[in-house]
N, C-alpha and C. Protein backbone atom coordinates (compact mmCIF):
# COMPACT_ATOMS: atom_id res chain seq x y z
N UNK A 1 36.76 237.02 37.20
CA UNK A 1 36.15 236.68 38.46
C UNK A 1 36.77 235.40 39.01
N UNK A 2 36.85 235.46 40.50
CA UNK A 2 37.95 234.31 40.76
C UNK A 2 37.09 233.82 41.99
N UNK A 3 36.72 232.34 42.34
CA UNK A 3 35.81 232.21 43.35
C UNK A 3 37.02 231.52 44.07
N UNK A 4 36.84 231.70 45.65
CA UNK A 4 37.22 231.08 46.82
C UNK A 4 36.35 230.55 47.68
N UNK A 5 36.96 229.56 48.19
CA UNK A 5 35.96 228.51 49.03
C UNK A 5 36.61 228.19 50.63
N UNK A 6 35.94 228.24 51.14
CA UNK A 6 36.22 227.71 52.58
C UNK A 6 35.05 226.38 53.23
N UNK A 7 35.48 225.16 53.83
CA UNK A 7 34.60 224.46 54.14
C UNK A 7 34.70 223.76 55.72
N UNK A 8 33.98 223.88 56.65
CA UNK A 8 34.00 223.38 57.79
C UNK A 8 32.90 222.06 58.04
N UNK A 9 33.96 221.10 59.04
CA UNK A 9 32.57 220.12 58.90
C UNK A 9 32.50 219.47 59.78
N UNK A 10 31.32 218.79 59.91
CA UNK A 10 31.20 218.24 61.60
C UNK A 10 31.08 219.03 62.49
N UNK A 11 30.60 220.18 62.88
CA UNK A 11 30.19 221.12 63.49
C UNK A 11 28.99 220.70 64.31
N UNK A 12 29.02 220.81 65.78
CA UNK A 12 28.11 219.95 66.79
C UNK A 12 27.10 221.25 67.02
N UNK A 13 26.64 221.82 65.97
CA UNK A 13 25.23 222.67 65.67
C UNK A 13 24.51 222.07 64.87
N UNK A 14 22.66 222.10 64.82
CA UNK A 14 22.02 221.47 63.82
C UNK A 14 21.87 222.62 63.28
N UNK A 15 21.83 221.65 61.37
CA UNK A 15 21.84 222.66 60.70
C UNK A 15 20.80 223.84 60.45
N UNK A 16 19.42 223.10 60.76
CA UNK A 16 18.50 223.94 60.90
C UNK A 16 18.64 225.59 61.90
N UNK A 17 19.22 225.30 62.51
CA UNK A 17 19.75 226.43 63.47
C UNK A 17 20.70 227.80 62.81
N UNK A 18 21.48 226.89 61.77
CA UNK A 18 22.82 227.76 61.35
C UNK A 18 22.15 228.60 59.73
N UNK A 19 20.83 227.32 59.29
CA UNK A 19 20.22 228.28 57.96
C UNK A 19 19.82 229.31 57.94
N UNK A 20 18.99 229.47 59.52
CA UNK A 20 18.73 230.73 60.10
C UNK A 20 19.15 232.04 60.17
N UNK A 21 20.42 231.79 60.43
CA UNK A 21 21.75 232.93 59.87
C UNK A 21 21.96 232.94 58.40
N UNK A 22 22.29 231.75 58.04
CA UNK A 22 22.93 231.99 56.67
C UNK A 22 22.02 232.60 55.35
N UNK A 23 20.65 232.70 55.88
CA UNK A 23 19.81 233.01 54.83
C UNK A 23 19.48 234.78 54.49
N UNK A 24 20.43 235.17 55.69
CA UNK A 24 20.43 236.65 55.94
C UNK A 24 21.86 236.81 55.04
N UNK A 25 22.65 236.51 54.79
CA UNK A 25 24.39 236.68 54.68
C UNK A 25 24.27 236.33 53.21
N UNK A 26 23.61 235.44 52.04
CA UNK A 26 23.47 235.48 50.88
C UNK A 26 23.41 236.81 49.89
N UNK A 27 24.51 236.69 49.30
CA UNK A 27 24.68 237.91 48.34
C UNK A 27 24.95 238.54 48.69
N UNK A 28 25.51 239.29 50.29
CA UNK A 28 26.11 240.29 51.08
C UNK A 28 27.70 240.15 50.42
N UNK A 29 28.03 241.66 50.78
CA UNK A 29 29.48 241.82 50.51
C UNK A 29 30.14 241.46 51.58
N UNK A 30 31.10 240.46 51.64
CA UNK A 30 31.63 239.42 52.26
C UNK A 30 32.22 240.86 54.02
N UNK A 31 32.17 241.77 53.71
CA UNK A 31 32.98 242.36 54.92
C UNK A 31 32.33 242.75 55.82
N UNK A 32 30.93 243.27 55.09
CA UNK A 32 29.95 244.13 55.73
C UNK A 32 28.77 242.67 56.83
N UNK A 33 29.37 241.33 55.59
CA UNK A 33 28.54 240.11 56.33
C UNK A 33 29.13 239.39 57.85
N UNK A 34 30.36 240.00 57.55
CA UNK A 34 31.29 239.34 58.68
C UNK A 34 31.15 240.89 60.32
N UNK A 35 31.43 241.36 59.40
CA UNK A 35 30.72 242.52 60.73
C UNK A 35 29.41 242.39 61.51
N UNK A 36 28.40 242.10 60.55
CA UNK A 36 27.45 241.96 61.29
C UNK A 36 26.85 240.54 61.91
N UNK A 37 27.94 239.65 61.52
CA UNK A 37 27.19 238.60 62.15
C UNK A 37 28.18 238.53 63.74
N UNK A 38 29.08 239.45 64.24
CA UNK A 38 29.77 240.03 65.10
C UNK A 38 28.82 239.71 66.33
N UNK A 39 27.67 240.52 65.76
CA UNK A 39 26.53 240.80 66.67
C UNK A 39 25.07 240.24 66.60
N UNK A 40 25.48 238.62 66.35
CA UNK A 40 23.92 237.75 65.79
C UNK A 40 24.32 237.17 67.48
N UNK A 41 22.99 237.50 68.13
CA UNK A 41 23.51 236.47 69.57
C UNK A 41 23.16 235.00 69.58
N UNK A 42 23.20 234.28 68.63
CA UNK A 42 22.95 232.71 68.53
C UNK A 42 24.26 232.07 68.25
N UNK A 43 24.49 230.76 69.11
CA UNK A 43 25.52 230.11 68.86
C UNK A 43 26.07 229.50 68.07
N UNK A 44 24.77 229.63 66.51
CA UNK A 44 24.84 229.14 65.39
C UNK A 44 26.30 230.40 64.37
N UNK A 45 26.18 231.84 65.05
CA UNK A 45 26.97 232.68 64.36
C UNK A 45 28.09 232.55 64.66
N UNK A 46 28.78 231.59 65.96
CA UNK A 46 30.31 231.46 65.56
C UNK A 46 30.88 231.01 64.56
N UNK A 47 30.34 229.73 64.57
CA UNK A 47 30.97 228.96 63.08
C UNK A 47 30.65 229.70 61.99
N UNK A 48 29.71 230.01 61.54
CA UNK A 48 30.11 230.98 60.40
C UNK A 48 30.78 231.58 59.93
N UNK A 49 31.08 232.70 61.32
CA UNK A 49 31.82 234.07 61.70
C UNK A 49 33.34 233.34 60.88
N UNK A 50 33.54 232.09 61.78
CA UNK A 50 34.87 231.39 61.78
C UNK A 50 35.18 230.89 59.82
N UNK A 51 34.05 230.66 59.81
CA UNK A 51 34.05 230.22 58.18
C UNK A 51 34.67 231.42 57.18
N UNK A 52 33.66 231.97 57.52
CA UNK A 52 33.60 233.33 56.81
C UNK A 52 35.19 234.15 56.74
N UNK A 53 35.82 234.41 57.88
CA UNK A 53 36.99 235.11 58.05
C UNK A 53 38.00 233.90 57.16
N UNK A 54 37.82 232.95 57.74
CA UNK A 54 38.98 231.92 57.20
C UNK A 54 38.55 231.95 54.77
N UNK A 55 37.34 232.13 54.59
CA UNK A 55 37.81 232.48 53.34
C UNK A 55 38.03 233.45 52.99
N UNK A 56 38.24 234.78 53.76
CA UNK A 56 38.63 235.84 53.15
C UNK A 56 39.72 235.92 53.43
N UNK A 57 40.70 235.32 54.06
CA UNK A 57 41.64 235.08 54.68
C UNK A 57 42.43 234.52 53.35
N UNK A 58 41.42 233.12 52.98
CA UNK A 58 42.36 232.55 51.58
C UNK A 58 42.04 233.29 50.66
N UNK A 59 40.89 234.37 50.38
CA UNK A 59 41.12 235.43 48.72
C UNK A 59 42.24 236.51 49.20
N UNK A 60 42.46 236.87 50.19
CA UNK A 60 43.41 237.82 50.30
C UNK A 60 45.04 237.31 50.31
N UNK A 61 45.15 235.88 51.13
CA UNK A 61 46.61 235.55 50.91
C UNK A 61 46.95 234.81 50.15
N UNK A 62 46.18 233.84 49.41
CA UNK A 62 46.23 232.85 47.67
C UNK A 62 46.13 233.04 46.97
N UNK A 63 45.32 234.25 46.94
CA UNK A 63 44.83 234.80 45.28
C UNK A 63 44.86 236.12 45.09
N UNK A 64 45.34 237.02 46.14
CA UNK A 64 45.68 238.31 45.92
C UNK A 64 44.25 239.12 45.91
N UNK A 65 43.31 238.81 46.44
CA UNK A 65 41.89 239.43 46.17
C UNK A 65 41.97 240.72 47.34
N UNK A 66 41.46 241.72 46.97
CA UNK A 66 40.67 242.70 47.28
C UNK A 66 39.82 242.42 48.92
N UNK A 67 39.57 242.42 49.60
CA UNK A 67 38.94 242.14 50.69
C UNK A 67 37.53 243.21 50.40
N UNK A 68 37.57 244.19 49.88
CA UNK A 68 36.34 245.41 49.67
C UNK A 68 35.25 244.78 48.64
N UNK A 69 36.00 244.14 47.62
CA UNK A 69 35.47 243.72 46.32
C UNK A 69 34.61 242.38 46.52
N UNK A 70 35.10 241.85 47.66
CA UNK A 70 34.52 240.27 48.09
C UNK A 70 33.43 240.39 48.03
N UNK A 71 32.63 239.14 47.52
CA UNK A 71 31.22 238.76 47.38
C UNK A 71 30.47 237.18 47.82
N UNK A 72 29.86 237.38 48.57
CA UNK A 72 28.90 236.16 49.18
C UNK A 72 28.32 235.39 47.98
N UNK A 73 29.04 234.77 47.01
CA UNK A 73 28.34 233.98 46.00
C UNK A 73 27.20 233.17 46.21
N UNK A 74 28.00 231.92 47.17
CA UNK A 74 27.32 230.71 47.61
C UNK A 74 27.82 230.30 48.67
N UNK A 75 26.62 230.13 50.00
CA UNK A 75 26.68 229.72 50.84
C UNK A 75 25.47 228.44 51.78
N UNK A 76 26.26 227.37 51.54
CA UNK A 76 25.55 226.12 52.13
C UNK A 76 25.83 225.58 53.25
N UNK A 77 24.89 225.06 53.58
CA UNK A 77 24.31 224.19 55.02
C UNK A 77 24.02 223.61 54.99
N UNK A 78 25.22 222.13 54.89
CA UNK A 78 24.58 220.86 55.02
C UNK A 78 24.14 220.32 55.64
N UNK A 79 23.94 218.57 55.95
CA UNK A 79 23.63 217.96 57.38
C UNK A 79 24.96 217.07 57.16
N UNK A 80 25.24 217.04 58.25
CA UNK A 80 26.36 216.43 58.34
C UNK A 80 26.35 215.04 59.07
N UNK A 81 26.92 213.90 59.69
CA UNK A 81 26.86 212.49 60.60
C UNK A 81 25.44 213.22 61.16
N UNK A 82 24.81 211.95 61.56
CA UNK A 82 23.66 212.44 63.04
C UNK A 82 24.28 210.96 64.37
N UNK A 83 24.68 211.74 65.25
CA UNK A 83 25.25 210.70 66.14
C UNK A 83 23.98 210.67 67.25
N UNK A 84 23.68 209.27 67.63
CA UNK A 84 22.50 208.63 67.87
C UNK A 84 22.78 208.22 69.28
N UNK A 85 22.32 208.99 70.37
CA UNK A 85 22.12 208.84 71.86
C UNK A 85 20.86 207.49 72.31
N UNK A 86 20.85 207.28 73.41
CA UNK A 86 19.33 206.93 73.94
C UNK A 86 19.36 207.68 75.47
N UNK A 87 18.76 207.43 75.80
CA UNK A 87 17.72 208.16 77.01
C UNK A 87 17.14 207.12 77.78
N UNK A 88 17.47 206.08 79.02
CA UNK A 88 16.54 205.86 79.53
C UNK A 88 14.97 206.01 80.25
N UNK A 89 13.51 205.44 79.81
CA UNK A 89 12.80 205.80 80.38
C UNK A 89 12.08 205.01 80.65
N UNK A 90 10.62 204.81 81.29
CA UNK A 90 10.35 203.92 82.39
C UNK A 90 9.65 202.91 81.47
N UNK A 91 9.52 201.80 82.41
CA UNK A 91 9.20 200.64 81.88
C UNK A 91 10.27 199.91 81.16
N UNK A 92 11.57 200.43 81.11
CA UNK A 92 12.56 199.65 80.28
C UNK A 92 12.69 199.86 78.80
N UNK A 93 12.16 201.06 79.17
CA UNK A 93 12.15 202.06 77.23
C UNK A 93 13.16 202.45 76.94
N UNK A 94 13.46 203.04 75.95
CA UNK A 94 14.63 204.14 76.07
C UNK A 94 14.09 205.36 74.38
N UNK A 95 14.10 206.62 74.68
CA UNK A 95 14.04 207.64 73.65
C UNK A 95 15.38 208.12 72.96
N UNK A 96 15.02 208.19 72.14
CA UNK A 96 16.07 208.43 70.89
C UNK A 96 16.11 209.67 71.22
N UNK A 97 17.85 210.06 70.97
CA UNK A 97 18.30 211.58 71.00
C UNK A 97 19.30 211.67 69.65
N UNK A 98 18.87 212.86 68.75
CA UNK A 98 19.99 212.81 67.70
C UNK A 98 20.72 214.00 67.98
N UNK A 99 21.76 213.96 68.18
CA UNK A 99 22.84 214.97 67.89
C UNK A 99 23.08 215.68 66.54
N UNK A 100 23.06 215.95 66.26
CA UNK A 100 22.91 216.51 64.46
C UNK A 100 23.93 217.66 64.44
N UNK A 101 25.16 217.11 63.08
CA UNK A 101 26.21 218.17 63.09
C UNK A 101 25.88 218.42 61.96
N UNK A 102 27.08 219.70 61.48
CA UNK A 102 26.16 220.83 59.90
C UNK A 102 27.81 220.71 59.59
N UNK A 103 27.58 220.79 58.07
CA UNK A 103 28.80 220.96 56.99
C UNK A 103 28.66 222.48 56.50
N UNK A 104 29.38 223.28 56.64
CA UNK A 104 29.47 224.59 55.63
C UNK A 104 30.53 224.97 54.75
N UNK A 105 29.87 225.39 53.69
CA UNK A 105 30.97 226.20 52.89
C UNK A 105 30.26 227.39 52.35
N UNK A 106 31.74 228.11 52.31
CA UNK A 106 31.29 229.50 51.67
C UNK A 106 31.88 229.50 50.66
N UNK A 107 31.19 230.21 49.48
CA UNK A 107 32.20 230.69 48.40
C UNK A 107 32.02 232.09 47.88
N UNK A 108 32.95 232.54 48.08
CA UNK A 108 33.52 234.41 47.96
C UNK A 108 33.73 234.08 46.61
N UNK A 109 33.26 235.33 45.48
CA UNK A 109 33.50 235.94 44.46
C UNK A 109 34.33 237.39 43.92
N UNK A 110 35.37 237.32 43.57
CA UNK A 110 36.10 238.38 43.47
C UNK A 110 36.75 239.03 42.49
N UNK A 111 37.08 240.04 41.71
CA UNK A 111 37.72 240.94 40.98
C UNK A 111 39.01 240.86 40.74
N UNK A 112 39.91 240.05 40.19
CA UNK A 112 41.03 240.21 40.27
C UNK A 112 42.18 241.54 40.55
């Protein structure tokens, strides 16, 4: 068994948004997971989508893997920087805005 990893980071999605997806795609066979998140209409399923292809991308051209055989081992959602806005408001206030980016990695399991 040979694991591959792919990791993206700093991604200007919160992560809470992207667990949403990813909690469906655990333990899926990596081809059948990438098909269907084709058709997730949240903006949280690009980056994934993008994750996802780019490690099957490295089990098929680094390690000679099977693309059929691929397996959704482990897949995380971190939190990544939170970059810190303000907001003017009255009286000479100002409200806090967090931007919140997500770290992912996938790791594919495979058959030599």
């Amino acid at each position: 068994m040979s694991e591959v990893t792919a990791v993206s980071k700093n991604l200007r999605v919160s992560p809470k948004k992207v667990r949403l997806i990813a909690y469906n795609l655990r333990g899926k066979n990596a081809e059948s997971a990438l098909e269907s998140l084709r058709f997730v209409p949240r903006k949280a399923a690009t980056p994934l989508y993008k994750v996802l292809k780019s490690a099957i991308a490295n089990a098929k051209n680094n390690f000679k893997l099977e693309i059929a055989h691929l397996k959704i081992k482990e897949l995380l959602v971190d939190e990544g920087k939170t970059m810190k806005r303000y907001r003017p408001v009255s009286r000479g206030a100002a409200h806090q805005i967090l931007k919140r980016t997500t770290h992912i990695k996938v790791v594919l399991e495979g058959e030599n």
